[in-house]
PDB file of N, CA and C in Angstrom:
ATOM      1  N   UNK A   1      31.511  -3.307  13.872  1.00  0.00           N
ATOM      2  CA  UNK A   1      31.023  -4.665  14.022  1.00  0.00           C
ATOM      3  C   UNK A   1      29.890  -4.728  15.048  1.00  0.00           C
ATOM      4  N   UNK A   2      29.871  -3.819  15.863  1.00  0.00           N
ATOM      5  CA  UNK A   2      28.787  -4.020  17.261  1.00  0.00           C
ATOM      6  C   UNK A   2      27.821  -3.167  16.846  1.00  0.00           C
ATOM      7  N   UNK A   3      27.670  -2.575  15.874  1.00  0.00           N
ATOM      8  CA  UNK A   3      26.680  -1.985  14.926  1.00  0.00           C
ATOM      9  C   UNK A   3      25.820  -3.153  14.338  1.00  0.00           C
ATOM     10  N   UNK A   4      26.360  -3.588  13.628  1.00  0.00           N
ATOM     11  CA  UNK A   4      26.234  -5.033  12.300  1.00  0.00           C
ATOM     12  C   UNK A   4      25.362  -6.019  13.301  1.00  0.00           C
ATOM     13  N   UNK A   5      25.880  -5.741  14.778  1.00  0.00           N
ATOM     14  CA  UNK A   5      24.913  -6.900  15.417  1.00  0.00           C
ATOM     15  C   UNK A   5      24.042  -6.469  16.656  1.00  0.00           C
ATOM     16  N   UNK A   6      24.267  -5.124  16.806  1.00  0.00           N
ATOM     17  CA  UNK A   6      22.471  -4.245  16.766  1.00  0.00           C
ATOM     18  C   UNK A   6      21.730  -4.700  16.325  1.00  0.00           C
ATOM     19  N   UNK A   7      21.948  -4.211  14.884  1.00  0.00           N
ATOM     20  CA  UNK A   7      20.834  -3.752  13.803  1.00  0.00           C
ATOM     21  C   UNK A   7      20.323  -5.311  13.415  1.00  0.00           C
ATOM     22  N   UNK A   8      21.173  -6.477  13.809  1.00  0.00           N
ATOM     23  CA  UNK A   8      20.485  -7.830  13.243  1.00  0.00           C
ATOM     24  C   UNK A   8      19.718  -8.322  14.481  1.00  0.00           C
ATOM     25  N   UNK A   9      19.959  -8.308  15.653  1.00  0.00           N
ATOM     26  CA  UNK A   9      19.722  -7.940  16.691  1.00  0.00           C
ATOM     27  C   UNK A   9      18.090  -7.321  16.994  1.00  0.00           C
ATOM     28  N   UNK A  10      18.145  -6.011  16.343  1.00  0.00           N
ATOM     29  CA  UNK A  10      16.878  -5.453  16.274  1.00  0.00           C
ATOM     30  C   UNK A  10      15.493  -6.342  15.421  1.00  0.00           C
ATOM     31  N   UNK A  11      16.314  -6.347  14.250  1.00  0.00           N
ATOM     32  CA  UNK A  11      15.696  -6.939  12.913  1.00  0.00           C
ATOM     33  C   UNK A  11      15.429  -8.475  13.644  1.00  0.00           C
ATOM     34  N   UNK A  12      16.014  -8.867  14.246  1.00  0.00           N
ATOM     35  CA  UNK A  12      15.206 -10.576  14.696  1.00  0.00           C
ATOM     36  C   UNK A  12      13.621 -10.270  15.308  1.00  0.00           C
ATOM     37  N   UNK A  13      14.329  -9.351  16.308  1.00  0.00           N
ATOM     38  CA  UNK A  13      13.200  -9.089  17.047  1.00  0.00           C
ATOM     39  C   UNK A  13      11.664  -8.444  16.279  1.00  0.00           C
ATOM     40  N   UNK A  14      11.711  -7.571  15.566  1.00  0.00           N
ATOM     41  CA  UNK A  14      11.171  -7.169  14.600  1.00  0.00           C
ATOM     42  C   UNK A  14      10.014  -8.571  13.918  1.00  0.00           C
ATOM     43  N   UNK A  15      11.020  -9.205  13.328  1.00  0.00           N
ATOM     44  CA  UNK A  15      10.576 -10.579  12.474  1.00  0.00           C
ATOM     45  C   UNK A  15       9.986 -11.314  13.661  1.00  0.00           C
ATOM     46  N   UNK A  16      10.473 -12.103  14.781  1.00  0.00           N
ATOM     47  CA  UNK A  16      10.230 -12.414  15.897  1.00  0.00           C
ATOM     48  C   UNK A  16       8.345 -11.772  16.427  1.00  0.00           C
ATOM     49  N   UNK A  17       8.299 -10.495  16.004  1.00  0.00           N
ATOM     50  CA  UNK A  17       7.106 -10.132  16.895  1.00  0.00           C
ATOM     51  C   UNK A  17       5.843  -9.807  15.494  1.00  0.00           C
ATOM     52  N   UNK A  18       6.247 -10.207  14.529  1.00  0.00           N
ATOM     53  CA  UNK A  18       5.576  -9.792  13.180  1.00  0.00           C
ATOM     54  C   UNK A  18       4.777 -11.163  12.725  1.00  0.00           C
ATOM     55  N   UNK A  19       6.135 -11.496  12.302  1.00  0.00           N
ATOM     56  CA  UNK A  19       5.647 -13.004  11.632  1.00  0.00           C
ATOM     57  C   UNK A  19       4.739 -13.928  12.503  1.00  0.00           C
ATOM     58  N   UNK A  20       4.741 -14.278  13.556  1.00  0.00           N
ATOM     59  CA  UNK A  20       3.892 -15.167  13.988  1.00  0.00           C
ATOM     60  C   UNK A  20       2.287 -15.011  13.758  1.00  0.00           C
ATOM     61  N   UNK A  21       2.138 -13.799  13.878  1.00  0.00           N
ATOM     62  CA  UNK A  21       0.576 -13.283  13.816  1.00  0.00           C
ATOM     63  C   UNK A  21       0.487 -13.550  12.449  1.00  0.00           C
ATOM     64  N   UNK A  22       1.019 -12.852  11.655  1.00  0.00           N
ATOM     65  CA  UNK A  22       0.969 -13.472   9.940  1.00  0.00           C
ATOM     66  C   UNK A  22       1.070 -14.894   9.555  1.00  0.00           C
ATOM     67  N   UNK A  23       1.517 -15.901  10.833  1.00  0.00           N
ATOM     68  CA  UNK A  23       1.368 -17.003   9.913  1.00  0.00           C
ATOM     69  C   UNK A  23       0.487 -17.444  10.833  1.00  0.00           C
ATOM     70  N   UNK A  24      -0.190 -17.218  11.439  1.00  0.00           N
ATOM     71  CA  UNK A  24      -1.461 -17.959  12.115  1.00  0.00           C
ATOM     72  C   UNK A  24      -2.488 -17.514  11.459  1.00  0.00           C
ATOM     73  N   UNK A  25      -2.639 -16.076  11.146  1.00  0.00           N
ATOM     74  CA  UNK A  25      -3.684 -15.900  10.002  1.00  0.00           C
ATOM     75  C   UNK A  25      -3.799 -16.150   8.590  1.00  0.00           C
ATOM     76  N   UNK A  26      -2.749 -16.929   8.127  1.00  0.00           N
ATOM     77  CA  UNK A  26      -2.125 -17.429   6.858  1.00  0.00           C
ATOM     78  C   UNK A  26      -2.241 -16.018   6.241  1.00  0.00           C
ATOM     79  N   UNK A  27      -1.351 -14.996   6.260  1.00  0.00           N
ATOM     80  CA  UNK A  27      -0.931 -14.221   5.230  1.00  0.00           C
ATOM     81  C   UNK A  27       0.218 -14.517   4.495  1.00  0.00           C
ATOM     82  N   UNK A  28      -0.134 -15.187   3.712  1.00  0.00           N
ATOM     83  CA  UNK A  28       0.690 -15.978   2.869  1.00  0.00           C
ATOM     84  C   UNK A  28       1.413 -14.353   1.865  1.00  0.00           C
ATOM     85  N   UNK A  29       1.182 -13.593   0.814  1.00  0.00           N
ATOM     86  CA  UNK A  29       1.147 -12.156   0.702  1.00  0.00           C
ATOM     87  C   UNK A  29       1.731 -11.541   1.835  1.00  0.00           C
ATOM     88  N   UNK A  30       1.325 -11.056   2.669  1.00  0.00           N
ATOM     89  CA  UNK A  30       1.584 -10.207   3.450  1.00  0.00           C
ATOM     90  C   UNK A  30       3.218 -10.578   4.023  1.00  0.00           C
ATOM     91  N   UNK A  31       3.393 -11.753   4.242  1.00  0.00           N
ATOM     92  CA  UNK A  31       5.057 -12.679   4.840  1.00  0.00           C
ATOM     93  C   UNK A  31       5.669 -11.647   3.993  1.00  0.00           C
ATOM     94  N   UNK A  32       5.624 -12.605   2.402  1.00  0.00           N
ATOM     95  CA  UNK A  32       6.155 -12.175   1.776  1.00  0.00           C
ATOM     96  C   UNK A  32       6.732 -11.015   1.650  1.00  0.00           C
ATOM     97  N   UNK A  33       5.595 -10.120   0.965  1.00  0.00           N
ATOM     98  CA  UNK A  33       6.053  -8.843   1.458  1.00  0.00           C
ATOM     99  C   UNK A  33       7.083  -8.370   2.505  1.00  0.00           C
ATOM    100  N   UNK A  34       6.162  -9.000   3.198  1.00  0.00           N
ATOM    101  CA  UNK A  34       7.463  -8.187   4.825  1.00  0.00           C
ATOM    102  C   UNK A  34       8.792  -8.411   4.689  1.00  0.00           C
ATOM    103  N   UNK A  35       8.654 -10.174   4.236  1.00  0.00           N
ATOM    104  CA  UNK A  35      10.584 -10.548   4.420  1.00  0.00           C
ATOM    105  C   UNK A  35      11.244  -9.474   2.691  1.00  0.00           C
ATOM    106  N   UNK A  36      10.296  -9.263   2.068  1.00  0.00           N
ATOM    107  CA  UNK A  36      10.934  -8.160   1.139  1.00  0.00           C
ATOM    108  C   UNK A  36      11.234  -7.057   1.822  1.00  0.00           C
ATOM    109  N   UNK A  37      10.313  -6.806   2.203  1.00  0.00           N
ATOM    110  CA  UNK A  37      11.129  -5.087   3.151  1.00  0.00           C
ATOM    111  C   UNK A  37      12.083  -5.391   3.875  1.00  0.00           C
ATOM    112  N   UNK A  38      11.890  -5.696   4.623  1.00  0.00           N
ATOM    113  CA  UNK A  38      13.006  -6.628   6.079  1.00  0.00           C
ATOM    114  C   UNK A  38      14.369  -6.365   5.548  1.00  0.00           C
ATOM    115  N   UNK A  39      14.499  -7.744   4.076  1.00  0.00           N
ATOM    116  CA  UNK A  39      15.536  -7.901   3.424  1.00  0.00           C
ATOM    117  C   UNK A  39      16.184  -6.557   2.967  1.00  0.00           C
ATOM    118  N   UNK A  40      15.176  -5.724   2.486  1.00  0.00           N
ATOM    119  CA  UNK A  40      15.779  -4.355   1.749  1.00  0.00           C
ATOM    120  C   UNK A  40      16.070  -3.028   2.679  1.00  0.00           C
ATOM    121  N   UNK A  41      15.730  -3.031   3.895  1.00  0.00           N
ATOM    122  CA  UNK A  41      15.637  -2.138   5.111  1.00  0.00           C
ATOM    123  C   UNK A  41      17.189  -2.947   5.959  1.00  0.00           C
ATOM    124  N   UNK A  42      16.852  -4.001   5.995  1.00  0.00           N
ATOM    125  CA  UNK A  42      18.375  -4.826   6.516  1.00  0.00           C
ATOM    126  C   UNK A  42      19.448  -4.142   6.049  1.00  0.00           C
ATOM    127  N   UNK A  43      19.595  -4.610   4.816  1.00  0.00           N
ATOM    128  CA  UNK A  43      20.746  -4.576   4.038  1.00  0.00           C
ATOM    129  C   UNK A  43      20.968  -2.702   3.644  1.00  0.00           C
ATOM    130  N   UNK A  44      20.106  -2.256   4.143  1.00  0.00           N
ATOM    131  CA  UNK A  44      20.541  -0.696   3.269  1.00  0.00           C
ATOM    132  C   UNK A  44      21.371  -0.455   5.307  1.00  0.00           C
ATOM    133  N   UNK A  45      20.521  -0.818   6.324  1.00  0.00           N
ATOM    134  CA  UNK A  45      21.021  -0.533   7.494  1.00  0.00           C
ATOM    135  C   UNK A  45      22.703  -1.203   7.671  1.00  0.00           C
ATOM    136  N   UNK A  46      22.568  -2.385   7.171  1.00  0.00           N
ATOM    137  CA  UNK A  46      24.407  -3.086   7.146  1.00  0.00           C
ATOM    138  C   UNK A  46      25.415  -2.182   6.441  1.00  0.00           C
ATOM    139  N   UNK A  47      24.686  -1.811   5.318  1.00  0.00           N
ATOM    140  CA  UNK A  47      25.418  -0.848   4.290  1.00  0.00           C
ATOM    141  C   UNK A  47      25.695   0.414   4.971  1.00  0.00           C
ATOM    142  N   UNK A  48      24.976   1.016   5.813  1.00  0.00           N
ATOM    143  CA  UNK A  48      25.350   2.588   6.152  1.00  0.00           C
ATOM    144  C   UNK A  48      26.194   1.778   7.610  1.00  0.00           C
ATOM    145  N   UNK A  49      26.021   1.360   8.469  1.00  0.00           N
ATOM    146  CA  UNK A  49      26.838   0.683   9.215  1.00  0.00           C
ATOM    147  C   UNK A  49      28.193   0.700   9.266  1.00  0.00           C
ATOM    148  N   UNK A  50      28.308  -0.493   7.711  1.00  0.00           N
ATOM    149  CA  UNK A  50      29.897  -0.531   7.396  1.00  0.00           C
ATOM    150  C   UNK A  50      30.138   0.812   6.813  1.00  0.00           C
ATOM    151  N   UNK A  51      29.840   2.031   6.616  1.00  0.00           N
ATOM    152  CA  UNK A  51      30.428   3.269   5.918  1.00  0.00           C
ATOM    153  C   UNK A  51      30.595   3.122   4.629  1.00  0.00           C
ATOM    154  N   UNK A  52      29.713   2.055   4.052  1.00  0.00           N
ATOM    155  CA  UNK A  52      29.587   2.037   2.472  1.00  0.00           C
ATOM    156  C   UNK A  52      28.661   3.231   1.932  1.00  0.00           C
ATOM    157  N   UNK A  53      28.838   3.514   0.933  1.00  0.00           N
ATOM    158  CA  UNK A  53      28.208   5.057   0.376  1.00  0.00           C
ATOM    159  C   UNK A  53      26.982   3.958  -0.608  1.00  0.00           C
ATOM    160  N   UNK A  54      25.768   4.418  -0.144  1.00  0.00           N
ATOM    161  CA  UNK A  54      24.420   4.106  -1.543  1.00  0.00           C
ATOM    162  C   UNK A  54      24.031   5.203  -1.933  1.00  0.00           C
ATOM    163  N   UNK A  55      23.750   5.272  -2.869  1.00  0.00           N
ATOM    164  CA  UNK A  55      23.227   6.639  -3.882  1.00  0.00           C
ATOM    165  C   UNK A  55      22.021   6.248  -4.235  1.00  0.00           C
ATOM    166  N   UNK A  56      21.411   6.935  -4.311  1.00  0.00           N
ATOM    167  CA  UNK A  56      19.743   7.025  -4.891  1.00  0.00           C
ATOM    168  C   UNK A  56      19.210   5.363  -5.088  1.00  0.00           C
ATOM    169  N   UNK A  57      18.665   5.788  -3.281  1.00  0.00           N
ATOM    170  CA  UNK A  57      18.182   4.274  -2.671  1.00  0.00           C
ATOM    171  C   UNK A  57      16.686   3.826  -2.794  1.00  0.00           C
ATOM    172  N   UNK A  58      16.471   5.191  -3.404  1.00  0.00           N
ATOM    173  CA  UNK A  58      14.835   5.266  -3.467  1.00  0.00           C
ATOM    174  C   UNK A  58      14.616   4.197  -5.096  1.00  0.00           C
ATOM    175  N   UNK A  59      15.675   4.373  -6.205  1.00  0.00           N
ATOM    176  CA  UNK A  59      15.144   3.951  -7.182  1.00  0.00           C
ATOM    177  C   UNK A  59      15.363   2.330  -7.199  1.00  0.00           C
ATOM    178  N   UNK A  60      16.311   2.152  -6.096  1.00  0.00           N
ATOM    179  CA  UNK A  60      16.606   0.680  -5.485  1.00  0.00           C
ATOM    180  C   UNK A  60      15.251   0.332  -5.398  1.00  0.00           C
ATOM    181  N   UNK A  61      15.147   0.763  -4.645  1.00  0.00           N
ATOM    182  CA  UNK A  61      13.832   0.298  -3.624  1.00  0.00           C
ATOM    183  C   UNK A  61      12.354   0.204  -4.076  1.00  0.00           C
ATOM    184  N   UNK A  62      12.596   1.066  -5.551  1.00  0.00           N
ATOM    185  CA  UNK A  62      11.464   0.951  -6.198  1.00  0.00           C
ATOM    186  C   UNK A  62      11.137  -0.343  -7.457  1.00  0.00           C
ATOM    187  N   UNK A  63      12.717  -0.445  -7.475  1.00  0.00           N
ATOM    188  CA  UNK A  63      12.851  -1.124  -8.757  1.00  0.00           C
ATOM    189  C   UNK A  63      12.731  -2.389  -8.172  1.00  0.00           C
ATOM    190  N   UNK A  64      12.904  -2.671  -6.953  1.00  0.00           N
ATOM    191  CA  UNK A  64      12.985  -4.244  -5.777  1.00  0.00           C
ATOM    192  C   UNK A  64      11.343  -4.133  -5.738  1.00  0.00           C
ATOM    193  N   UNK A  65      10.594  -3.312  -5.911  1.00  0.00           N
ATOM    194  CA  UNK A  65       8.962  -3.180  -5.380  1.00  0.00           C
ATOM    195  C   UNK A  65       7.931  -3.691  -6.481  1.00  0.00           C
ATOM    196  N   UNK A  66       8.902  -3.444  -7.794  1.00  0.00           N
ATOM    197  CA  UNK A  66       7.912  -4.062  -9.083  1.00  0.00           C
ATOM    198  C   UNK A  66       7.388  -5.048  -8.657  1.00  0.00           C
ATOM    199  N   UNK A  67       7.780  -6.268  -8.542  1.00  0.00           N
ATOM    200  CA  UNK A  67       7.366  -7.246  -8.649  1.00  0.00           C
ATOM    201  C   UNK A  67       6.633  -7.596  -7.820  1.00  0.00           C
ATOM    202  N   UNK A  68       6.621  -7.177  -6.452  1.00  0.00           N
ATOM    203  CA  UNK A  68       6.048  -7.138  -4.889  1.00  0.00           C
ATOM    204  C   UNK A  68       4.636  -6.337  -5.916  1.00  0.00           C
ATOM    205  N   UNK A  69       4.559  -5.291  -6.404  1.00  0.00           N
ATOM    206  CA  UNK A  69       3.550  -5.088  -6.897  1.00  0.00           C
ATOM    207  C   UNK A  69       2.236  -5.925  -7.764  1.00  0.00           C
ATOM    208  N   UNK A  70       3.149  -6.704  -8.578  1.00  0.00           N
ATOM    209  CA  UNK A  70       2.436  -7.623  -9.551  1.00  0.00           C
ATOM    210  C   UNK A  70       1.720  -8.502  -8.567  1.00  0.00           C
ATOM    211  N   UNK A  71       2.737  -9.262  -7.794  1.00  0.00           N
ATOM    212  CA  UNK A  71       2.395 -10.204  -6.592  1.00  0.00           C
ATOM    213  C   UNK A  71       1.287  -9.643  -6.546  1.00  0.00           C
ATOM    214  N   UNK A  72       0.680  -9.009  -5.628  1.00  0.00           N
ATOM    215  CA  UNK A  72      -0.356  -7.693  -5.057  1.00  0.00           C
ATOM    216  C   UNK A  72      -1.252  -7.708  -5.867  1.00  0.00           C
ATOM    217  N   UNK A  73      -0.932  -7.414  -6.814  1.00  0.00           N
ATOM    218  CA  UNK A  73      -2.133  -7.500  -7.694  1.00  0.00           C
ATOM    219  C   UNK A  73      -2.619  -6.317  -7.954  1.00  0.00           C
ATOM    220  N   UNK A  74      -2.053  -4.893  -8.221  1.00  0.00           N
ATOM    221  CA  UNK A  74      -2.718  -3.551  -8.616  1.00  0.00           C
ATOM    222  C   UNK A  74      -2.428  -3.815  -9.866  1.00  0.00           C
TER     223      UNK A  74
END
């Protein structure tokens, strides 16, 4: 449990020292993005935390990225 509130802990701070600069320069894109990683870097860190087992996190992470791609625009 004192893991679980590290790592959210960390992750405020993180968001805390990120986001502001992004929204004064209106990176409207770029937020986005981030709170996608954030969200997917969070949750894989809660997951190894609690001693839950993920298996092939890469195709997670790729398959969560499609759309972040389109967004983007390549």
């Amino acid at each position: 449990m004192l893991n679980a509130l590290g790592i959210t802990i960390i992750f405020l701070i993180i968001i805390f020292m990120e986001v502001p600069g992004l929204i004064k320069k209106k990176k409207t894109k770029e937020i986005v993005v981030f709170f996608i990683l954030i969200a997917i870097g969070y949750t894989l860190n809660l997951l190894v935390a609690f001693d839950i087992k993920v298996t092939a996190t890469n195709k997670i992470i790729e398959m969560l990225l499609k759309p972040v791609e389109k967004i983007w625009g390549k």
